[in-house]
N, C-alpha and C. Protein backbone atom coordinates (compact mmCIF):
# COMPACT_ATOMS: atom_id res chain seq x y z
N UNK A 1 -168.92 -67.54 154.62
CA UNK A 1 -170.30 -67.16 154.39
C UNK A 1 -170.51 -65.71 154.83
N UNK A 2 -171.10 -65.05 154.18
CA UNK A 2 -171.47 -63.76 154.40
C UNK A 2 -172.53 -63.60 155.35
N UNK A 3 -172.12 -62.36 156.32
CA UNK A 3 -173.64 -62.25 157.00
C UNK A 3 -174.77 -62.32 156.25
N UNK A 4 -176.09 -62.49 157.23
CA UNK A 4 -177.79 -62.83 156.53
C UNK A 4 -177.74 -61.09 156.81
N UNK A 5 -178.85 -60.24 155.90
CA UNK A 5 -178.57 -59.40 156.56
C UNK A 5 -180.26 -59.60 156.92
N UNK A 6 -180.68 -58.90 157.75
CA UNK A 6 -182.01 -58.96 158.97
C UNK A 6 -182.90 -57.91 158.82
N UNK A 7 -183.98 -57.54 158.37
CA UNK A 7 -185.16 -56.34 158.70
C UNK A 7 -184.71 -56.46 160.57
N UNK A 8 -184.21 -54.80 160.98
CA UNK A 8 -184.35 -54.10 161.55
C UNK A 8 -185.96 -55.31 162.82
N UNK A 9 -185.81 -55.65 163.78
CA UNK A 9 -186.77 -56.17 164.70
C UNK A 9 -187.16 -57.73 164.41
N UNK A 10 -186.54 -58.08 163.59
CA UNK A 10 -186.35 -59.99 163.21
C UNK A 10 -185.92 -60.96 164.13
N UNK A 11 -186.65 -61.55 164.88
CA UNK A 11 -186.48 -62.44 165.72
C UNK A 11 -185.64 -63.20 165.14
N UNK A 12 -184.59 -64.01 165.17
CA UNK A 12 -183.72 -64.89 164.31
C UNK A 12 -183.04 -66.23 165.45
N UNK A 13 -183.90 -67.41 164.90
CA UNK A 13 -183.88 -68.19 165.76
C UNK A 13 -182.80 -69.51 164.85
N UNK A 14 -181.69 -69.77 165.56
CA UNK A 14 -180.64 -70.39 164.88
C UNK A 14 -180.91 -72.20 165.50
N UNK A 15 -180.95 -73.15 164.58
CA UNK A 15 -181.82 -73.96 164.48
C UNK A 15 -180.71 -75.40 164.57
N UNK A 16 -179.69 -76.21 165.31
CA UNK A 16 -178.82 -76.79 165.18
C UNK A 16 -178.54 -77.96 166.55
N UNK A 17 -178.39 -78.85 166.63
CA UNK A 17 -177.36 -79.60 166.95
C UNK A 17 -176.13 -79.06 168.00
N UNK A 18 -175.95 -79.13 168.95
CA UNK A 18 -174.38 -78.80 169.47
C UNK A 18 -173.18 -78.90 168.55
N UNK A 19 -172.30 -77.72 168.55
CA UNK A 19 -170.88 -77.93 167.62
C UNK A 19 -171.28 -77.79 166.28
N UNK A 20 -172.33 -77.47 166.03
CA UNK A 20 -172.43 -77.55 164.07
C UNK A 20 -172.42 -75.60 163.93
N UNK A 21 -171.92 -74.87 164.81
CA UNK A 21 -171.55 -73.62 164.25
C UNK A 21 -172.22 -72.34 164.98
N UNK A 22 -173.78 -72.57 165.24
CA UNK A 22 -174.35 -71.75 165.70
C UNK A 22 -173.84 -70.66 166.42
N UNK A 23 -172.96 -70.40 167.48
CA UNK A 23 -172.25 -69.63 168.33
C UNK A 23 -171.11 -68.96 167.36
N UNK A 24 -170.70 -69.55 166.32
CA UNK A 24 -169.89 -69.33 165.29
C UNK A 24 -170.62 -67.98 164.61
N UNK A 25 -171.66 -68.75 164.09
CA UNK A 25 -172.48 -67.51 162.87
C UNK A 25 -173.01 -66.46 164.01
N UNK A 26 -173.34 -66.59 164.75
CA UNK A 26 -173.68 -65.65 166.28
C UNK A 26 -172.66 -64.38 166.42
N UNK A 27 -171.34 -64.31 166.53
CA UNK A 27 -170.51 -63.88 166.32
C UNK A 27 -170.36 -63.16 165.34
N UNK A 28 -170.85 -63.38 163.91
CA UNK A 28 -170.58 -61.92 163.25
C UNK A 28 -171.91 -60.72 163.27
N UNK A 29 -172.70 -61.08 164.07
CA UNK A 29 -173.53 -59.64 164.60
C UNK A 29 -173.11 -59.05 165.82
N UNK A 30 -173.84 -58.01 166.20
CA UNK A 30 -173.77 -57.76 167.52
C UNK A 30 -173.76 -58.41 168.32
N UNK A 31 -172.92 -58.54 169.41
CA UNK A 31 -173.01 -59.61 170.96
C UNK A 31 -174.31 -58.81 171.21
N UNK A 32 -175.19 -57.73 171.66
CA UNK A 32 -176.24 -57.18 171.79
C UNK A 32 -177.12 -58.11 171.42
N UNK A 33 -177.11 -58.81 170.40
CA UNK A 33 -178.36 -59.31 169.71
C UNK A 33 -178.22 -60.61 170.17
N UNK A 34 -177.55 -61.47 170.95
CA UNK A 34 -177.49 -62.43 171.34
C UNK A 34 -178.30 -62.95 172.37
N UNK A 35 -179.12 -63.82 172.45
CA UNK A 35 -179.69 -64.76 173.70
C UNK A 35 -179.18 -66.07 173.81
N UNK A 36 -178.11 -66.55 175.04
CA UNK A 36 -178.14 -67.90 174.63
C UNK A 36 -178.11 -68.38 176.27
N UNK A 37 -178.82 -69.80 176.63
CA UNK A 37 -178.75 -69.84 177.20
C UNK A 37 -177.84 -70.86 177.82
N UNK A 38 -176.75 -71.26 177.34
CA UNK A 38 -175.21 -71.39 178.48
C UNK A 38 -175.23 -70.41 178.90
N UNK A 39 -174.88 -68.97 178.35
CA UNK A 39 -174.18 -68.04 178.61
C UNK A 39 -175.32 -67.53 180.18
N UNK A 40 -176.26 -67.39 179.88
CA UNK A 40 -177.15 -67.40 181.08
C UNK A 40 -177.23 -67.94 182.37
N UNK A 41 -177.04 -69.27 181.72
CA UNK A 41 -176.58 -70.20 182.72
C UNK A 41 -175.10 -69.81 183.73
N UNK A 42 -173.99 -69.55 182.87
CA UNK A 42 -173.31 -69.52 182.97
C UNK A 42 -173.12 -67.99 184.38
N UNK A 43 -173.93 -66.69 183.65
CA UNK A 43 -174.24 -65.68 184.78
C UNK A 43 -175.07 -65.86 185.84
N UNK A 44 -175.80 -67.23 185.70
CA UNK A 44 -176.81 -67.52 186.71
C UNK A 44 -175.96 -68.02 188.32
N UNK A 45 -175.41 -69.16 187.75
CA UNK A 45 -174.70 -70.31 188.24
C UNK A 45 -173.28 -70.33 187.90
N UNK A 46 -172.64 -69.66 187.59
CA UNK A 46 -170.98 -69.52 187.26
C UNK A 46 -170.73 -70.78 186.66
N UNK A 47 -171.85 -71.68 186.12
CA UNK A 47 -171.22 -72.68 185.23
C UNK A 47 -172.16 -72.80 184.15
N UNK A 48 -171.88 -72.61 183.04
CA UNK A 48 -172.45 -72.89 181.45
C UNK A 48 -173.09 -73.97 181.34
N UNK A 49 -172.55 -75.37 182.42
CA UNK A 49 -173.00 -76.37 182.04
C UNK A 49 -174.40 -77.10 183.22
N UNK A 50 -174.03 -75.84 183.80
CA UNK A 50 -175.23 -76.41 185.35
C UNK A 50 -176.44 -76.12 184.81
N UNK A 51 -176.97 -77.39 183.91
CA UNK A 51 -178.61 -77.71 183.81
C UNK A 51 -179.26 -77.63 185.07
N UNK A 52 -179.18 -77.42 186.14
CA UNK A 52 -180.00 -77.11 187.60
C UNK A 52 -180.35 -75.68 187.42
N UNK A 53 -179.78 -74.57 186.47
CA UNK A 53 -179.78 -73.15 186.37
C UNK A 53 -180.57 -73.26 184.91
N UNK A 54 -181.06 -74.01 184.42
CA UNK A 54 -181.55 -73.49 183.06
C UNK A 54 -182.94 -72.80 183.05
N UNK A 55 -184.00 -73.06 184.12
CA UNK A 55 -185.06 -73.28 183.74
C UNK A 55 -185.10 -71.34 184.60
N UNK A 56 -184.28 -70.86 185.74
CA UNK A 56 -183.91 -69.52 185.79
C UNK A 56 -183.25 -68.92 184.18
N UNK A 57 -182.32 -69.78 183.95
CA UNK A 57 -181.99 -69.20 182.55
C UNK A 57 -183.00 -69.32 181.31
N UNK A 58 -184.20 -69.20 181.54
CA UNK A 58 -184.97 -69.61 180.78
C UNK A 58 -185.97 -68.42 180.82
N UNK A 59 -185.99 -68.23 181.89
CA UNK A 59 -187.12 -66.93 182.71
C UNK A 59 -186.14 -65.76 182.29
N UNK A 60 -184.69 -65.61 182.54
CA UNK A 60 -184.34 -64.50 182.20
C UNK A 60 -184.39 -64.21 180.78
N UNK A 61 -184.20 -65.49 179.84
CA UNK A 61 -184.18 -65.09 177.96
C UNK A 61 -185.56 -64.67 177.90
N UNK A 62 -186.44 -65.29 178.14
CA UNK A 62 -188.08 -64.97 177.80
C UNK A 62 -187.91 -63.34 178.32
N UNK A 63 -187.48 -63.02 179.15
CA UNK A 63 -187.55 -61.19 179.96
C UNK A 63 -186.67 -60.78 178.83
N UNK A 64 -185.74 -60.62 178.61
CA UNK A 64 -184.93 -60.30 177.76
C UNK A 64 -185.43 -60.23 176.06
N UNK A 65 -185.71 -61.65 175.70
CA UNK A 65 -186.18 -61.94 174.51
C UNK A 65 -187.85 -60.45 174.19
N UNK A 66 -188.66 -60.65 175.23
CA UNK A 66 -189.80 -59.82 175.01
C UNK A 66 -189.37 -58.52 175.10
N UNK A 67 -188.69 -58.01 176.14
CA UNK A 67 -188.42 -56.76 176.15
C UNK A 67 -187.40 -56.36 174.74
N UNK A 68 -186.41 -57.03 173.97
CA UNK A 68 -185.95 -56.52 172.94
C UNK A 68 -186.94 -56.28 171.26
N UNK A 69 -187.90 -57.70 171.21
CA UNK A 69 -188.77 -57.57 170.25
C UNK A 69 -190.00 -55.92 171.25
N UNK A 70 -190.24 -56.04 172.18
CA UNK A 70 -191.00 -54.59 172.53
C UNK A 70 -190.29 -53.70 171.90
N UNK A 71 -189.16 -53.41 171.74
CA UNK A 71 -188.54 -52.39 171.62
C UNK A 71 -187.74 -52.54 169.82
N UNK A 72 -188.36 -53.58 169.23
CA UNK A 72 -188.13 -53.63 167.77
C UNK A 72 -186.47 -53.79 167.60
N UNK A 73 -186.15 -54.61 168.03
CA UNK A 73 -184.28 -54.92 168.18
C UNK A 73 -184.44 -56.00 167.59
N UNK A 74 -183.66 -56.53 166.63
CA UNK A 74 -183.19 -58.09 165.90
C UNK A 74 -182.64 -58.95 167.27
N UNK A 75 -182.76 -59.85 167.49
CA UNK A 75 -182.73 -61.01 168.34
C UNK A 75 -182.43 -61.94 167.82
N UNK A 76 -180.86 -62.54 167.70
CA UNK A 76 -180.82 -64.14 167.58
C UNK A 76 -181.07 -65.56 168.77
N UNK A 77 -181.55 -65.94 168.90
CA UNK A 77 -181.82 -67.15 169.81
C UNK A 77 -180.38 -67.87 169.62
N UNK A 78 -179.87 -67.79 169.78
CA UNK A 78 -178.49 -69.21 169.91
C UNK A 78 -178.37 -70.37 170.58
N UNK A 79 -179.47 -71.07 170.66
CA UNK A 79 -179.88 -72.24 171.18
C UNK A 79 -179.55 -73.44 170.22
N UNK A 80 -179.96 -74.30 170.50
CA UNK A 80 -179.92 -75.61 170.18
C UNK A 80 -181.40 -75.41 168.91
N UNK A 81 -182.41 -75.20 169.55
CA UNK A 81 -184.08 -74.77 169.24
C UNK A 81 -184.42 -76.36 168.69
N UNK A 82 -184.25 -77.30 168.87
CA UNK A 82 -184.31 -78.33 168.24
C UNK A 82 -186.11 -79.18 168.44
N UNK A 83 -186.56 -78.61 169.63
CA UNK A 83 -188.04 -79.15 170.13
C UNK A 83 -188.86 -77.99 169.70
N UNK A 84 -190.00 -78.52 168.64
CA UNK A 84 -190.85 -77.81 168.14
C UNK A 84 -191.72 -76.95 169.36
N UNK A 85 -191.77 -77.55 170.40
CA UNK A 85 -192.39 -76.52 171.12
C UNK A 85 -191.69 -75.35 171.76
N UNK A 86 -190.56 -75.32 172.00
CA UNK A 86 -189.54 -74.24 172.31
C UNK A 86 -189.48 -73.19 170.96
N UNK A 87 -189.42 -73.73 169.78
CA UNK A 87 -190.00 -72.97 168.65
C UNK A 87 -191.71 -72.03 168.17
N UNK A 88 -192.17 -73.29 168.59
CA UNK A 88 -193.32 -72.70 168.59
C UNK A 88 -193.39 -71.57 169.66
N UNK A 89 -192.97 -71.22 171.03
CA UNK A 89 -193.11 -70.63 172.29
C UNK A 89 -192.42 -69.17 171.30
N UNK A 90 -190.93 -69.43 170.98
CA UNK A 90 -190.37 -68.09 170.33
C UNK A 90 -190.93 -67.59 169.04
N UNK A 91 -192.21 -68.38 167.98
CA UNK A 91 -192.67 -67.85 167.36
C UNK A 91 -193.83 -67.04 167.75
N UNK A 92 -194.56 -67.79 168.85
CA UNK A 92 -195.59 -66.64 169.30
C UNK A 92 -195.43 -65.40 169.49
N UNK A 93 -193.61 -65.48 170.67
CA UNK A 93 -193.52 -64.32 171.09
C UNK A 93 -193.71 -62.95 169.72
N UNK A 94 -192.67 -63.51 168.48
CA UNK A 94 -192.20 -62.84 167.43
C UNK A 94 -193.85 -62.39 166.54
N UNK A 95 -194.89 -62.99 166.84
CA UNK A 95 -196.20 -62.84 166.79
C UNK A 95 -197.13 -61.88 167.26
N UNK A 96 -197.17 -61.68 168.51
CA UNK A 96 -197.78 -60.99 169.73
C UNK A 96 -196.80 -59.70 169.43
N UNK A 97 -195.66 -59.49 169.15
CA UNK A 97 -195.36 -57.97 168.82
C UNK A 97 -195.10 -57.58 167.30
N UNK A 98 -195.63 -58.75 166.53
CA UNK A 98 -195.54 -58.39 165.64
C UNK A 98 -194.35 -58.18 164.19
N UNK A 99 -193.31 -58.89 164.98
CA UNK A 99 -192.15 -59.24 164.57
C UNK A 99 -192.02 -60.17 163.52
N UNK A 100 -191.22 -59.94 162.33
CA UNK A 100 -190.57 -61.15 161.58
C UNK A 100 -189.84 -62.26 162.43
N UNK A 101 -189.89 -63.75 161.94
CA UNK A 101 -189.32 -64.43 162.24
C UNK A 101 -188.56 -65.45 161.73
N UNK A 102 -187.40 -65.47 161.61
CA UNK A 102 -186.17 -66.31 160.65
C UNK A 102 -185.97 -67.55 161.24
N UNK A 103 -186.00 -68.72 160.73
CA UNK A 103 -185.01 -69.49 161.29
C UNK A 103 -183.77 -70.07 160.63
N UNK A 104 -182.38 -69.91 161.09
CA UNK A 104 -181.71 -70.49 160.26
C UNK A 104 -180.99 -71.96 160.71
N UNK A 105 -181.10 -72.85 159.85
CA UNK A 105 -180.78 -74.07 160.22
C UNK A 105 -179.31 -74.13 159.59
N UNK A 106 -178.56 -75.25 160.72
CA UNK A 106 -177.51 -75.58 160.39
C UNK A 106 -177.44 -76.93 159.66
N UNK A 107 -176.53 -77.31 158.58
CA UNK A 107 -176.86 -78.66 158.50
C UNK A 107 -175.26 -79.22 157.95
N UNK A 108 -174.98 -78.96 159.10
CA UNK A 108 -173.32 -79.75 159.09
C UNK A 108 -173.71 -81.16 159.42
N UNK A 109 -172.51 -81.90 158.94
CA UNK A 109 -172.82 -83.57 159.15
C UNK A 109 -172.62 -83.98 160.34
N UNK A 110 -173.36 -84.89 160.87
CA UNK A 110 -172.99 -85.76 161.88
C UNK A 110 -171.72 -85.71 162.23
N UNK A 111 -170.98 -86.20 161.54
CA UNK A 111 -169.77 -86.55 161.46
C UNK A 111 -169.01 -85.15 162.14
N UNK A 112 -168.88 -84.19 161.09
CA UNK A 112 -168.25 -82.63 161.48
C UNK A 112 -168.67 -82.44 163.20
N UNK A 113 -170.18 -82.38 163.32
CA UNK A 113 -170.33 -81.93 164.51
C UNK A 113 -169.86 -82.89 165.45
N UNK A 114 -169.38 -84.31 165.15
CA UNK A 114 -168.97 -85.28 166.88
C UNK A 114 -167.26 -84.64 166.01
N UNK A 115 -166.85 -84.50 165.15
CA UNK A 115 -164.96 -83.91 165.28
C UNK A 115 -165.28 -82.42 166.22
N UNK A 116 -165.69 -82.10 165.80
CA UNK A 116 -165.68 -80.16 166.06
C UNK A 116 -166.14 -80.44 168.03
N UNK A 117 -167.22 -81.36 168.07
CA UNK A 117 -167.51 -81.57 169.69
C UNK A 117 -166.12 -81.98 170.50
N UNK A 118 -165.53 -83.40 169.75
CA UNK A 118 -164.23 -83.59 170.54
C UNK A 118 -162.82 -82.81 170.71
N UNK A 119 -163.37 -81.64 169.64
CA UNK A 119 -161.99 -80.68 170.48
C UNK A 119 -162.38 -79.73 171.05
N UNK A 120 -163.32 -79.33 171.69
CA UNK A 120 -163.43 -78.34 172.85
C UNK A 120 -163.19 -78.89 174.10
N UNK A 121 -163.09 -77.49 174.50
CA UNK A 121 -162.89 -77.57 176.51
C UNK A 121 -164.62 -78.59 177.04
N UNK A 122 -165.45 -78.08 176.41
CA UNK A 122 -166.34 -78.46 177.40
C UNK A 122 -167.58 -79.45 176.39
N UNK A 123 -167.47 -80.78 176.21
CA UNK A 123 -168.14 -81.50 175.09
C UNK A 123 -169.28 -81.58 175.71
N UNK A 124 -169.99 -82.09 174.94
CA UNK A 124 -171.97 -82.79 174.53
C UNK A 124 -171.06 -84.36 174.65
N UNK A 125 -171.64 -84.93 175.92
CA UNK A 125 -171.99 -86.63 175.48
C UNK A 125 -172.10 -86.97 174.29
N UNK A 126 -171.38 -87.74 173.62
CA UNK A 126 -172.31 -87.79 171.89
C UNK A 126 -173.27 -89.01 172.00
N UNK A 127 -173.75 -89.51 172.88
CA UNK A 127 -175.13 -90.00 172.66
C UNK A 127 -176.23 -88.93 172.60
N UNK A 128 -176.00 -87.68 173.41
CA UNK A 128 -176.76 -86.66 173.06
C UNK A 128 -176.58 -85.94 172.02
N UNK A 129 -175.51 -85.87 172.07
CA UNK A 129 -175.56 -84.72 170.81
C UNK A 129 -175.85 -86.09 168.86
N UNK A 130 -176.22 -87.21 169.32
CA UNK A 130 -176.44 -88.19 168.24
C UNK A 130 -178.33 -87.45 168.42
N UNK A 131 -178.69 -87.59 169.28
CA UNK A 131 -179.87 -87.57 169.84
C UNK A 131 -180.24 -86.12 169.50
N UNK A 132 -179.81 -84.82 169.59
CA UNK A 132 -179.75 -83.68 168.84
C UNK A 132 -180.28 -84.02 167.11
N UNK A 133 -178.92 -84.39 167.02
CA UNK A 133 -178.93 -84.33 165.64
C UNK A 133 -179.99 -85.40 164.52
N UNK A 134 -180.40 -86.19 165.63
CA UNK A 134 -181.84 -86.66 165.20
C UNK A 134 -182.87 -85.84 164.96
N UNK A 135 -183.17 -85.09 165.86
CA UNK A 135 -184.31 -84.32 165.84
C UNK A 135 -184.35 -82.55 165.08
N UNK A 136 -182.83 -82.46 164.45
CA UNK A 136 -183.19 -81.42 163.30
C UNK A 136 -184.32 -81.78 162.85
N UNK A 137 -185.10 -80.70 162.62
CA UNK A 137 -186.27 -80.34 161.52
C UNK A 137 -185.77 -80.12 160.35
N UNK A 138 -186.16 -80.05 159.23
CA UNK A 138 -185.77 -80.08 157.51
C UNK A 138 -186.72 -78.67 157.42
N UNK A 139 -185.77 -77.74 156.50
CA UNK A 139 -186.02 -76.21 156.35
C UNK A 139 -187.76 -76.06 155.62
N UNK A 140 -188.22 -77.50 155.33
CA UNK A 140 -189.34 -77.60 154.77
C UNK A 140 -190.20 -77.92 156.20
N UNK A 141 -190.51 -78.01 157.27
CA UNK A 141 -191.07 -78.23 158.44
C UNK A 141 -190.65 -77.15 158.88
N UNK A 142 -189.78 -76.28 159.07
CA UNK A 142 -189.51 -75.01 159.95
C UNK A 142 -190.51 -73.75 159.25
N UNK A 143 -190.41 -73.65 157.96
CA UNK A 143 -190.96 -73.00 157.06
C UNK A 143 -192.88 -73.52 157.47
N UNK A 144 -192.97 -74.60 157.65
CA UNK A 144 -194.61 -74.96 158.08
C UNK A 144 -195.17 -74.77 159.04
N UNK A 145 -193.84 -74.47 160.55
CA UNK A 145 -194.16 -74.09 161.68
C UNK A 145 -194.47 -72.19 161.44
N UNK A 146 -194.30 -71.98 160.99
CA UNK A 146 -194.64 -70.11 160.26
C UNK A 146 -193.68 -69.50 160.14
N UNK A 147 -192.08 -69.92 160.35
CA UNK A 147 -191.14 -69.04 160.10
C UNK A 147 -191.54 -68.07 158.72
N UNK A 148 -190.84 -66.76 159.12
CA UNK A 148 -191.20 -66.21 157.69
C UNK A 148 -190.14 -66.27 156.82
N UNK A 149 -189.20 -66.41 156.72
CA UNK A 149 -187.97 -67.11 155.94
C UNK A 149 -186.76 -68.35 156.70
N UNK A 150 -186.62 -69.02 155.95
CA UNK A 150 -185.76 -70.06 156.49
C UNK A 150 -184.19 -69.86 155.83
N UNK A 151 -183.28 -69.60 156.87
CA UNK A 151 -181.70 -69.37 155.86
C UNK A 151 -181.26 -70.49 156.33
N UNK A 152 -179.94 -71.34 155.55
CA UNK A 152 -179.45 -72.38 155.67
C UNK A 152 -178.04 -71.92 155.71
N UNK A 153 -177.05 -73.09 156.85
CA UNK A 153 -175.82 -72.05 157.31
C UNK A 153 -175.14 -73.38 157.27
């Protein structure tokens, strides 16, 4: 797949499930343009997976996230984004400065994402990540929450 390419200050919020790619498509932009919060976690708490560090890793993306849309920089979210209100929170921001806002959804199968989960170093429970992949939104509900374009990956 070819890069999306982005208006210059596009909030770009990647919309998925654990293991269905996101960190994948993340990778062919700038590491610059990246927010994610393992990786936060991970500088917070020296572990990616210490949920006791998220809600600091949460305070630092929001600092981060505002100060790059202030300053008109493309921003991908590399989250999970799967709870409409964590969406809704990053569309305001992309709002209040005035920013475009993308979301691109992943929609690998069930299936792909519990193979692709069981060969990494560090898995998703797959009752959670079943539980993820319940609560994708359909590019027709992301598009209603106000994204201003929806890409599919």
């Amino acid at each position: 797949m070819e890069p999306i390419t982005f208006t210059p200050g596009t909030l770009v919020v990647l919309v998925g499930p654990s293991a269905s790619g996101k960190t994948t498509f993340a990778r062919r932009y700038p590491a610059t343009w990246s927010l994610c919060l393992d990786i936060l976690r991970g500088q917070i708490a020296d572990d990616e997976a210490d949920q006791s560090a998220t809600l600091d890793a949460l305070r630092v993306q929001h600092a981060l996230l505002e100060a790059r849309l202030a300053r008109g920089l493309t921003t991908l979210i590399a989250d999970t984004n799967l709870a409409p209100h964590v969406r809704g929170g990053l569309l305001a921001a992309a709002r209040f400065w005035g920013r475009p806002a993308h979301a691109v959804l992943f929609g690998l199968p069930l299936a792909e994402c519990e193979k692709r989960n069981a060969s990494r170093d560090r898995t998703v429970p797959t009752a959670i990540l079943r539980q993820q992949y319940a609560h994708k939104p359909t590019a027709a509900e992301l598009a209603a929450e106000g994204f201003d374009h929806v890409h599919h990956a």
